[in-house]
N, C-alpha and C. Protein backbone atom coordinates (compact mmCIF):
# COMPACT_ATOMS: atom_id res chain seq x y z
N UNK A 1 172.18 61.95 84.56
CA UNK A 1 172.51 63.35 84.75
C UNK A 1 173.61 63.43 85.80
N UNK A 2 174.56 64.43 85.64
CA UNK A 2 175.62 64.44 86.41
C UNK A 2 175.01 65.62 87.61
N UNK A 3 176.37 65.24 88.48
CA UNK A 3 175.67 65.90 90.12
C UNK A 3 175.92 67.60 89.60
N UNK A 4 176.77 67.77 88.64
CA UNK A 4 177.24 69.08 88.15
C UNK A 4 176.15 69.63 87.15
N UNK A 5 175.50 68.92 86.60
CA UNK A 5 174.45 69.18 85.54
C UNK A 5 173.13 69.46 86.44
N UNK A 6 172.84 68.37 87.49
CA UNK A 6 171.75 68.37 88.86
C UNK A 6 172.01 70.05 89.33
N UNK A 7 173.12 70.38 89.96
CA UNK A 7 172.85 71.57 90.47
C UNK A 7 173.02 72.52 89.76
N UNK A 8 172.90 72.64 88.43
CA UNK A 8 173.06 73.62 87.62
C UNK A 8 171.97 73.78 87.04
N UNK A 9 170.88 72.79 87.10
CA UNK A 9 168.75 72.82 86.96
C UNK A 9 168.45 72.99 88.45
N UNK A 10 169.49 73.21 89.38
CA UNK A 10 168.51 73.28 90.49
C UNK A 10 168.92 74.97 90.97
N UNK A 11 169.63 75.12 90.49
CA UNK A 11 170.47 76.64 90.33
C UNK A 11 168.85 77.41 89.53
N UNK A 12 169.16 77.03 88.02
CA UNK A 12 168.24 77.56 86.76
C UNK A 12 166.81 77.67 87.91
N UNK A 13 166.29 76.54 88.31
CA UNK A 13 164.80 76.36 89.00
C UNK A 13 164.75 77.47 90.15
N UNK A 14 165.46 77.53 90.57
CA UNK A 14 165.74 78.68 91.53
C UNK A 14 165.96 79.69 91.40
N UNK A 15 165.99 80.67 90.70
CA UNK A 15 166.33 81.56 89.36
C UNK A 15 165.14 82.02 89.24
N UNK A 16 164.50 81.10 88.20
CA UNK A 16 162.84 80.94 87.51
C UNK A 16 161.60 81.29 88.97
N UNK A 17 162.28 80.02 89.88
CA UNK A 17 160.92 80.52 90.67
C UNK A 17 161.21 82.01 91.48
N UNK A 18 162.21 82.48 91.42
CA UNK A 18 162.29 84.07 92.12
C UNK A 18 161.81 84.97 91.05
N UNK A 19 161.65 84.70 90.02
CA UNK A 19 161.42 85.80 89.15
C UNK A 19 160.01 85.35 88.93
N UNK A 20 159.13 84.59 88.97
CA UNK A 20 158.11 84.43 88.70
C UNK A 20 157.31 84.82 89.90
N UNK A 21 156.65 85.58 89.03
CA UNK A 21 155.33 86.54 89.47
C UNK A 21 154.58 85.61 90.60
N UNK A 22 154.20 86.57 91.21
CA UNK A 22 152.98 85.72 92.35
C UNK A 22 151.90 86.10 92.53
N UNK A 23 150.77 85.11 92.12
CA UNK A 23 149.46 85.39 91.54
C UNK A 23 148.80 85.28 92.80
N UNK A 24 147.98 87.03 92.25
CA UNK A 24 147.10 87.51 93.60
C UNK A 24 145.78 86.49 93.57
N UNK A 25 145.35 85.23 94.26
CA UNK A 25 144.15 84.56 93.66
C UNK A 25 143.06 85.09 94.43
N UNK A 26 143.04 85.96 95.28
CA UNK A 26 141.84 86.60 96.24
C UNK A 26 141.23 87.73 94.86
N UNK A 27 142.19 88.25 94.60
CA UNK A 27 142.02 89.19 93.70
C UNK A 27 141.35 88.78 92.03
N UNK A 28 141.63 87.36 91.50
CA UNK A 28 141.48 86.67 90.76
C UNK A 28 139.82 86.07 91.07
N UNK A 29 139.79 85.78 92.09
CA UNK A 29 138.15 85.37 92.66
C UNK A 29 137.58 86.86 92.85
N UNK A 30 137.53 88.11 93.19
CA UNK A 30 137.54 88.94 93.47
C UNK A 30 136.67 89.70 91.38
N UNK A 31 137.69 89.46 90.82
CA UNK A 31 137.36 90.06 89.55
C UNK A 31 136.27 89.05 88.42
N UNK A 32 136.58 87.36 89.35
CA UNK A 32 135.78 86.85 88.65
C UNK A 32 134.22 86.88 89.29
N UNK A 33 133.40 87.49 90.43
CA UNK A 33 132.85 87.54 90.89
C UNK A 33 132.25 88.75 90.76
N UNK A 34 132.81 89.59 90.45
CA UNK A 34 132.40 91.26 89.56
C UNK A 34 131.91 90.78 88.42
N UNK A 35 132.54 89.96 87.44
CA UNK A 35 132.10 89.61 85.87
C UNK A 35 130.64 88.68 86.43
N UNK A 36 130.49 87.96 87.59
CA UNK A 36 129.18 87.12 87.70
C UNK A 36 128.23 88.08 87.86
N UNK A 37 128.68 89.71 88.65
CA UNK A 37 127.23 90.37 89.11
C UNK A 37 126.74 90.65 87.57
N UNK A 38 127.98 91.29 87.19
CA UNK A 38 127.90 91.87 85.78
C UNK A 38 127.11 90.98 84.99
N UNK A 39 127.00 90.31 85.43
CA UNK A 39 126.12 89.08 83.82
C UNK A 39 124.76 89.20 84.64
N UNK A 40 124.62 89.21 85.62
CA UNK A 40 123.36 88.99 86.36
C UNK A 40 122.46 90.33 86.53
N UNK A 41 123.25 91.39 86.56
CA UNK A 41 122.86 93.01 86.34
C UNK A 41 122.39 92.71 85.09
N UNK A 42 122.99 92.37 84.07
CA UNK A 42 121.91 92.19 82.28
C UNK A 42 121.14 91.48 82.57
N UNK A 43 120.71 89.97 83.40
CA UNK A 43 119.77 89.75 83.22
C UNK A 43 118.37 90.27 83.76
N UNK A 44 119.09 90.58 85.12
CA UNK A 44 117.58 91.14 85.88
C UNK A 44 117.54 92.59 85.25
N UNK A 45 118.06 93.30 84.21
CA UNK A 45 117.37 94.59 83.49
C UNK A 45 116.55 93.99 82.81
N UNK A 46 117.38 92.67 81.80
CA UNK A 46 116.06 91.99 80.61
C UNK A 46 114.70 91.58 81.45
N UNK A 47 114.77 91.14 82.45
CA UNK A 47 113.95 90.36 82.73
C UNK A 47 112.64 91.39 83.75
N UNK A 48 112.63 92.54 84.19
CA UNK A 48 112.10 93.34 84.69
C UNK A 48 110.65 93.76 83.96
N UNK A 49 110.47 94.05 82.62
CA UNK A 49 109.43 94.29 82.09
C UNK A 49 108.95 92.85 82.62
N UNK A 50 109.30 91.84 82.36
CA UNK A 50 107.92 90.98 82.82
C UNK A 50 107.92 90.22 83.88
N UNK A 51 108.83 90.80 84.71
CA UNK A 51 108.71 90.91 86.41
C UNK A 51 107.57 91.43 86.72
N UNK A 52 107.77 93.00 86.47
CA UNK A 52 106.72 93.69 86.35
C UNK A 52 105.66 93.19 85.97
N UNK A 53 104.99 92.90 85.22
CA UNK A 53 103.59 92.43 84.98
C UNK A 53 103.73 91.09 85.51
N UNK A 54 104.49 90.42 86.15
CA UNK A 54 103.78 89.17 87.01
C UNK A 54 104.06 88.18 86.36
N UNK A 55 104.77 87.74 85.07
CA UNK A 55 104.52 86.59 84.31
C UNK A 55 106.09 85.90 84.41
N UNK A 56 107.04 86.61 85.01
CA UNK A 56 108.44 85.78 85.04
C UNK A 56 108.62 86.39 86.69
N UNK A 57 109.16 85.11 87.40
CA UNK A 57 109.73 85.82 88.93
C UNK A 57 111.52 85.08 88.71
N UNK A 58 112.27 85.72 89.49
CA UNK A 58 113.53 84.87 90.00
C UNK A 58 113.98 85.22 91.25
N UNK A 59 115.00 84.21 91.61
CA UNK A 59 115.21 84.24 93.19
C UNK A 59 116.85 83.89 92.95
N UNK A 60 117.39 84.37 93.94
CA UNK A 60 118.99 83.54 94.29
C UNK A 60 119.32 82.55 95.16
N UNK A 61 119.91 82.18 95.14
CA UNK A 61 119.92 80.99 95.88
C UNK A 61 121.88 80.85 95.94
N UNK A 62 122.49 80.21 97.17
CA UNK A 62 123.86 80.47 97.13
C UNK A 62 124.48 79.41 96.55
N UNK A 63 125.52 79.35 96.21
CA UNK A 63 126.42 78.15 95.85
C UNK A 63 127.81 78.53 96.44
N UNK A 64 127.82 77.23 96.76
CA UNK A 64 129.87 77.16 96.87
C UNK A 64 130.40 76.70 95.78
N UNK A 65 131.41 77.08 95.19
CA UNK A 65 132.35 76.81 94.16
C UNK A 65 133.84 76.96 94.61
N UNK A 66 134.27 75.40 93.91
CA UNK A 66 135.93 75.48 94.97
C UNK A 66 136.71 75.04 93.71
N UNK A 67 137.72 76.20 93.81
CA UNK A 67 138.92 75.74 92.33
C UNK A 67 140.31 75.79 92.93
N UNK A 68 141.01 74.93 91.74
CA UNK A 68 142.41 74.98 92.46
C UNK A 68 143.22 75.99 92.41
N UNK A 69 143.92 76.40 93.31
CA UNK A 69 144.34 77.37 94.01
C UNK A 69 143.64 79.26 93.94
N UNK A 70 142.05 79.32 94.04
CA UNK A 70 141.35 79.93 94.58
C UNK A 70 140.85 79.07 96.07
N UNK A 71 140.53 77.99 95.66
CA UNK A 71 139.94 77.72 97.33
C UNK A 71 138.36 77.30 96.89
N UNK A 72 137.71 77.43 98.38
CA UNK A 72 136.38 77.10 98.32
C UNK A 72 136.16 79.00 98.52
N UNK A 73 134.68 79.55 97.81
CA UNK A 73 134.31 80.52 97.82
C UNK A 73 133.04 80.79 97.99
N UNK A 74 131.74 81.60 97.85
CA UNK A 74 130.56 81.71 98.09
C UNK A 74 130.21 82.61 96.83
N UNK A 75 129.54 82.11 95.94
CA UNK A 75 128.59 83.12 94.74
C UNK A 75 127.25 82.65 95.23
N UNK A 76 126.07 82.84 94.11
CA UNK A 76 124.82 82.69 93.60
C UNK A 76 124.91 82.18 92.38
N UNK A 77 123.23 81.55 92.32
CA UNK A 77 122.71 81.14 91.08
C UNK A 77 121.28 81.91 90.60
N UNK A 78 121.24 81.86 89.88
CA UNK A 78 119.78 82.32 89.91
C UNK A 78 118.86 81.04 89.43
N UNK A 79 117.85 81.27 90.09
CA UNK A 79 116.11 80.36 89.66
C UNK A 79 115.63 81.23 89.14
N UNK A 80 115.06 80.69 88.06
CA UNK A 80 113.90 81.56 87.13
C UNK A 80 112.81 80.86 87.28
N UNK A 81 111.44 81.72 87.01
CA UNK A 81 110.31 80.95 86.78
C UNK A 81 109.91 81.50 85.73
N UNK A 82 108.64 80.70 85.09
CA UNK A 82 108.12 81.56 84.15
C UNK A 82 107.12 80.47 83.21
N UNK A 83 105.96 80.88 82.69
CA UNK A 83 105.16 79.31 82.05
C UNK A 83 104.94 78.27 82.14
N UNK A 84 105.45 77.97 83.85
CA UNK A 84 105.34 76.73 84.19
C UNK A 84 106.87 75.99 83.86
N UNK A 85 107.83 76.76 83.52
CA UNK A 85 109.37 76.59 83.14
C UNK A 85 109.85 77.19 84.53
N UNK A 86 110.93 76.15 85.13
CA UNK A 86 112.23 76.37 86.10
C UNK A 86 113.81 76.33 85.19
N UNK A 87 114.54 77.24 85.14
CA UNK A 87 115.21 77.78 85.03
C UNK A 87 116.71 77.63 86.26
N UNK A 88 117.95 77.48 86.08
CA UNK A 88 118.95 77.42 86.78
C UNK A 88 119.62 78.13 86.14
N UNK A 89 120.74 79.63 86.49
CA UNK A 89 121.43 79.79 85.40
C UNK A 89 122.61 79.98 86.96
N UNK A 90 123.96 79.03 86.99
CA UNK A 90 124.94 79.24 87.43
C UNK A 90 126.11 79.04 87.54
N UNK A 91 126.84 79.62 88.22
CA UNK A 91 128.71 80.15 87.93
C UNK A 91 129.11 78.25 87.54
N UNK A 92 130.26 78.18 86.83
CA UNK A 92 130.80 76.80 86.52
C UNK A 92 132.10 77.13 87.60
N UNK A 93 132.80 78.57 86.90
CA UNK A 93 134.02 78.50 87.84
C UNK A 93 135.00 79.79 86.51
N UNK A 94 136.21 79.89 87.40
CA UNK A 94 137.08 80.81 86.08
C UNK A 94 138.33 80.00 85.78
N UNK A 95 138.73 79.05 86.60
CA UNK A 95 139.52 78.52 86.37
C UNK A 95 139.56 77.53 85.37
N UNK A 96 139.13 78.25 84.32
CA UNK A 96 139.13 76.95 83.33
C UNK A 96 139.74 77.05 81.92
N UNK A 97 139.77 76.12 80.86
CA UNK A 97 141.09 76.40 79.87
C UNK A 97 140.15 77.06 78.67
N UNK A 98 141.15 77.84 78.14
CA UNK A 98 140.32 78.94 77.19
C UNK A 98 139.14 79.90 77.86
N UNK A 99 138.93 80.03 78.79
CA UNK A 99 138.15 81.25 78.92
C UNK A 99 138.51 81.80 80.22
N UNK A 100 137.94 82.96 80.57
CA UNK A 100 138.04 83.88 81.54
C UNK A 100 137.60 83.14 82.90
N UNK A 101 135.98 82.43 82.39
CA UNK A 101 134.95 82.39 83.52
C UNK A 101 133.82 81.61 82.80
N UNK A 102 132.54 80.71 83.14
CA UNK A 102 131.57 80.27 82.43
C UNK A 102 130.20 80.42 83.43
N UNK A 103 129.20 80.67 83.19
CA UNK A 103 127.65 80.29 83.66
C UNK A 103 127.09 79.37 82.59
N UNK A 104 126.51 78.50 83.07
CA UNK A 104 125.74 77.46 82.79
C UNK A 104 124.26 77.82 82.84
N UNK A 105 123.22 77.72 81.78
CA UNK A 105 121.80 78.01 82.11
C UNK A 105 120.98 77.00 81.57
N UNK A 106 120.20 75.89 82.50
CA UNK A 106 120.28 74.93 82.27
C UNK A 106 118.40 74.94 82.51
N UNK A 107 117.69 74.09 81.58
CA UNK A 107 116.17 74.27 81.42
C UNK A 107 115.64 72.64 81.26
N UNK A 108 114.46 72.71 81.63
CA UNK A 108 114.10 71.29 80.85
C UNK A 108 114.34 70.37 79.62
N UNK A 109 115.01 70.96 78.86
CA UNK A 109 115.27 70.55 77.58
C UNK A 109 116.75 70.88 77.31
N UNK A 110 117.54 71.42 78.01
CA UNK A 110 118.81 71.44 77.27
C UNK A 110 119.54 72.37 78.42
N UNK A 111 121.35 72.80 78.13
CA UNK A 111 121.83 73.93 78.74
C UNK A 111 122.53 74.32 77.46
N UNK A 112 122.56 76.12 78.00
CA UNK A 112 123.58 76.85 77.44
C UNK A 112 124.43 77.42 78.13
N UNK A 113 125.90 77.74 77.33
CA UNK A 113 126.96 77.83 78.30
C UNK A 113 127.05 79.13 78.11
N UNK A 114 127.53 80.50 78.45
CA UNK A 114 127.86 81.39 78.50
C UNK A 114 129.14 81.81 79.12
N UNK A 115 130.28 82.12 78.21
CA UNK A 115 131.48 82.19 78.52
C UNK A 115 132.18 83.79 78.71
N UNK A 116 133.42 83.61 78.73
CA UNK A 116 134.15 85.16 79.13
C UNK A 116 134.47 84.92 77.95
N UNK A 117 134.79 85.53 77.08
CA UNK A 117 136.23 85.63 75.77
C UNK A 117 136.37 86.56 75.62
N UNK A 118 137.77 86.56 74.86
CA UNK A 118 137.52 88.31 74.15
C UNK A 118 136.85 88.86 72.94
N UNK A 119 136.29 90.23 73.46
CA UNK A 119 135.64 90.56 72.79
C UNK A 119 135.49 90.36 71.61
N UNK A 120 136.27 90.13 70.64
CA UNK A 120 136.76 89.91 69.31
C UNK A 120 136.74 88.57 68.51
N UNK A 121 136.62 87.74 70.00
CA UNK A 121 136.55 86.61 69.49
C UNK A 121 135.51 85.96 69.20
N UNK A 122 135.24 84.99 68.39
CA UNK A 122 133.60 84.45 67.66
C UNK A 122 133.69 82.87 67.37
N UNK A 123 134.87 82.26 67.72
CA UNK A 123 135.27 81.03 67.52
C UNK A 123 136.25 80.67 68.90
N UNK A 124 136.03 79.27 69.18
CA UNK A 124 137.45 79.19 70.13
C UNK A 124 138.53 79.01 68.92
N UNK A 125 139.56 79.44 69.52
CA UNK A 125 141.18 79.35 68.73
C UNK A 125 141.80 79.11 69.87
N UNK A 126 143.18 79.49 69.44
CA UNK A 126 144.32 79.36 70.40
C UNK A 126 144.59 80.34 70.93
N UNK A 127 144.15 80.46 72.39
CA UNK A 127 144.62 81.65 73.29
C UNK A 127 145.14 81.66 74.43
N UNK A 128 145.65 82.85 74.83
CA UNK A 128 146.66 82.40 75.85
C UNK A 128 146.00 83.23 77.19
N UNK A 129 146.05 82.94 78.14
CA UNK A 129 144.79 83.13 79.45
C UNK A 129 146.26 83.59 80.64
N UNK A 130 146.50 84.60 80.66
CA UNK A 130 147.44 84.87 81.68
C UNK A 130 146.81 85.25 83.15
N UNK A 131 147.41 85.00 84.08
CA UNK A 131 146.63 84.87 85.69
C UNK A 131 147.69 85.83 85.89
N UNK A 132 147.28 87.30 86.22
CA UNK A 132 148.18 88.17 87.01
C UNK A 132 148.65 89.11 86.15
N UNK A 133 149.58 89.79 86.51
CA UNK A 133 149.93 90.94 85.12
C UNK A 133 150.69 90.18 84.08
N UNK A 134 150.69 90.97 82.95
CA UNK A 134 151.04 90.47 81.52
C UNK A 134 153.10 90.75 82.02
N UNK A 135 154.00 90.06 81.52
CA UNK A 135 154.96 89.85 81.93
C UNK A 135 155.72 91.51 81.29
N UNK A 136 156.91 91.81 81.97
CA UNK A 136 157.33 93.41 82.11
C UNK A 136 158.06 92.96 81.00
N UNK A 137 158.71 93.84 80.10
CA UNK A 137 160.13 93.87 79.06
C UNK A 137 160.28 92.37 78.28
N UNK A 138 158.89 92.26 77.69
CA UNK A 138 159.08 90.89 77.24
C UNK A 138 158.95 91.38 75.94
N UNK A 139 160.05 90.77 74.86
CA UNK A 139 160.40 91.36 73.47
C UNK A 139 159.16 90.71 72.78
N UNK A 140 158.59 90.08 73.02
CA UNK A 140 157.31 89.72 72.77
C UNK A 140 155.92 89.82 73.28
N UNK A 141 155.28 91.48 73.42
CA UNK A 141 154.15 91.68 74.55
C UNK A 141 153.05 90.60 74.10
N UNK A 142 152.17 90.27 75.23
CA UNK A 142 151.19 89.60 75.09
C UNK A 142 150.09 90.71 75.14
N UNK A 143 149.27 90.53 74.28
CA UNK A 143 148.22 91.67 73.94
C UNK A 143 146.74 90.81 75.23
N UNK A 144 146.52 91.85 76.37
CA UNK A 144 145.63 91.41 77.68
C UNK A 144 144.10 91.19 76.71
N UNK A 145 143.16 90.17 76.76
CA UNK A 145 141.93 90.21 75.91
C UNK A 145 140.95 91.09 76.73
N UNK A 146 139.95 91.60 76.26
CA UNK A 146 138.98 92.31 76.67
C UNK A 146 137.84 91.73 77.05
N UNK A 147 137.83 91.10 78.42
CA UNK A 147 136.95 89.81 78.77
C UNK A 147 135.62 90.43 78.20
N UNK A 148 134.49 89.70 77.78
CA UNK A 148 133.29 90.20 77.76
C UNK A 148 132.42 88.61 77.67
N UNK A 149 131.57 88.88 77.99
CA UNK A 149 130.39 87.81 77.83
C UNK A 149 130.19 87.44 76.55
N UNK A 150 130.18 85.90 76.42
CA UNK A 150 129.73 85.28 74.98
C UNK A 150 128.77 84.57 75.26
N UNK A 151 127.67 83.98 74.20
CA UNK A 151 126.92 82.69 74.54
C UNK A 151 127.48 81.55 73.37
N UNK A 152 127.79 80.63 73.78
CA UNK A 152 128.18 79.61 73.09
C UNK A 152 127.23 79.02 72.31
N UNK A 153 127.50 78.83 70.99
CA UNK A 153 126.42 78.35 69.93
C UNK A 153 127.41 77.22 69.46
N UNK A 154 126.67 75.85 69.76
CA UNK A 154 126.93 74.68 69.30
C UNK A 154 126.02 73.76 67.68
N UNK A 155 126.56 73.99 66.84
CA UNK A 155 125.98 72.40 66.09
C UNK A 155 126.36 71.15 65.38
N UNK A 156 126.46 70.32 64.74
CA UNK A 156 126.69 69.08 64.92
C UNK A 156 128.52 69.19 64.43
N UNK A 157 129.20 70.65 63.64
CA UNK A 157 130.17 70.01 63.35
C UNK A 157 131.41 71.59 63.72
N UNK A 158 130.75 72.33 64.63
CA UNK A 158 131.92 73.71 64.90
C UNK A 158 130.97 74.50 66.36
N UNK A 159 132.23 74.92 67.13
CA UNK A 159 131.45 75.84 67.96
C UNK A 159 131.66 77.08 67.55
N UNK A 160 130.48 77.91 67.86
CA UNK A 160 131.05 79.68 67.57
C UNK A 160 130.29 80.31 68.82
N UNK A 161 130.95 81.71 68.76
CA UNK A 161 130.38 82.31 70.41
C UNK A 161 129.45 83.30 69.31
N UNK A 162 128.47 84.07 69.64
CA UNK A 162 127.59 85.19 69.86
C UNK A 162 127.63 86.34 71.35
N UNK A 163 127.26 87.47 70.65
CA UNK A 163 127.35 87.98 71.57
C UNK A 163 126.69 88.23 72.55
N UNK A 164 127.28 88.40 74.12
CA UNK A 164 125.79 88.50 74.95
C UNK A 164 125.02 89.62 74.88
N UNK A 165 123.83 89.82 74.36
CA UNK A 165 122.83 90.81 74.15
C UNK A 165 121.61 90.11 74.57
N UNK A 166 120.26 91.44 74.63
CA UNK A 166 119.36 90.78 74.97
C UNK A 166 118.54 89.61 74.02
N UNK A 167 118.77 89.88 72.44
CA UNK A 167 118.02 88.85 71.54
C UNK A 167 118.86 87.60 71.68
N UNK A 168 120.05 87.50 71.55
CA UNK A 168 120.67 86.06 72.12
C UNK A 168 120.33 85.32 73.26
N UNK A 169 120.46 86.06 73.97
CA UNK A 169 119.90 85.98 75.63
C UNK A 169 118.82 84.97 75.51
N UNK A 170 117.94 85.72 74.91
CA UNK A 170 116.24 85.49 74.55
C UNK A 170 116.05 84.29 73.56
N UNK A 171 116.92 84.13 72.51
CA UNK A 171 117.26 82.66 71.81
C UNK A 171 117.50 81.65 72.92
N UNK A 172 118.85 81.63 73.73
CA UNK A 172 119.58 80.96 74.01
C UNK A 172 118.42 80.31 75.16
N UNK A 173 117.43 81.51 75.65
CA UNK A 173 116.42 81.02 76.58
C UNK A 173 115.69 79.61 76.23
N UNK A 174 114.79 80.11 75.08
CA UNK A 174 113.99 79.52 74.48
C UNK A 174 114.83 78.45 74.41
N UNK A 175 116.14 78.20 73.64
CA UNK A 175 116.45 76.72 73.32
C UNK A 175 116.22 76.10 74.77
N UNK A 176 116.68 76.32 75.75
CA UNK A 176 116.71 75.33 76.79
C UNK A 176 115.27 74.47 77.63
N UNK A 177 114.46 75.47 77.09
CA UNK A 177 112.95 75.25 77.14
C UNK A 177 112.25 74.81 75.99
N UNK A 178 112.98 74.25 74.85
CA UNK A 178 112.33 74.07 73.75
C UNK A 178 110.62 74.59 73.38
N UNK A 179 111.21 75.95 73.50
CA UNK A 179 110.06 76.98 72.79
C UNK A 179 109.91 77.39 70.85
């Protein structure tokens, strides 16, 4: 490469990095930590009728979770009890490829993953995960997904998501406890 070609990518690079956006990541930990209460608000509604009568308890317990360029941070997990079954259901992280965000709910017999996607979606495909606002006057808009909770359904030869509701919920339980 010539010294004329060198400063003419170091020109371009300089260019690129002024115009590129600068990702709020407080704010990014911030929204992914709203979507954790949010999953945890559905469970402790499901799980209240038999709070109430005494036959399921849960507790929180803290975790640190550290991603690259969020940092180290402070969530929860939850412990479940219930039939003589312990229960873990907690944060993986958001920084990860193809989804928003994941919880892990992990039992004597197995885990299930529970992911962000968009709403719409029922399969992984090819998607594009933008950190920060969607780019201004781009002749090509990127359509923002409508994060929502999935539970991941695995078997021997495709994954597909379901939606998070309480009868999935209540499947996805049982598998990990082989009920």
């Amino acid at each position: 490469m010539s010294r004329k070609a060198f400063e003419e990518f170091l020109t371009s690079h300089e260019k690129n990095s002024q115009e590129a956006e600068v990702v709020d990541w407080d704010q990014q930990r911030d929204e992914w930590l709203a979507f954790i209460d949010q999953f945890y608000h559905s469970l402790e509604e499901w799980f209240q009728p038999y709070k109430d009568k005494g036959s399921l308890d849960y507790q929180y317990a803290p975790v640190q979770l550290t991603e690259d360029s969020i940092g180290a941070y402070q969530t929860k997990k939850m412990l479940v009890q219930f039939a003589q079954q312990n229960l873990q259901i907690t944060p993986i992280g958001t920084m990860l490829i193809a989804t928003k965000g994941r919880i892990d709910m992990e039992g004597a017999r197995g885990r299930v993953q529970f992911i962000l996607a968009d709403r719409n979606s029922s399969r992984p495909s090819n998607i594009s995960v933008t950190i920060g606002s969607p780019p201004v006057n781009n002749s090509n808009p990127v359509n923002q997904p409508d994060w929502t909770w999935k539970v991941v359904l695995k078997d021997a030869s495709r994954i597909t998501f379901a939606d998070f509701n309480v009868d999935n919920f209540f499947d996805a339980l049982l598998e990990v406890v082989n009920a």
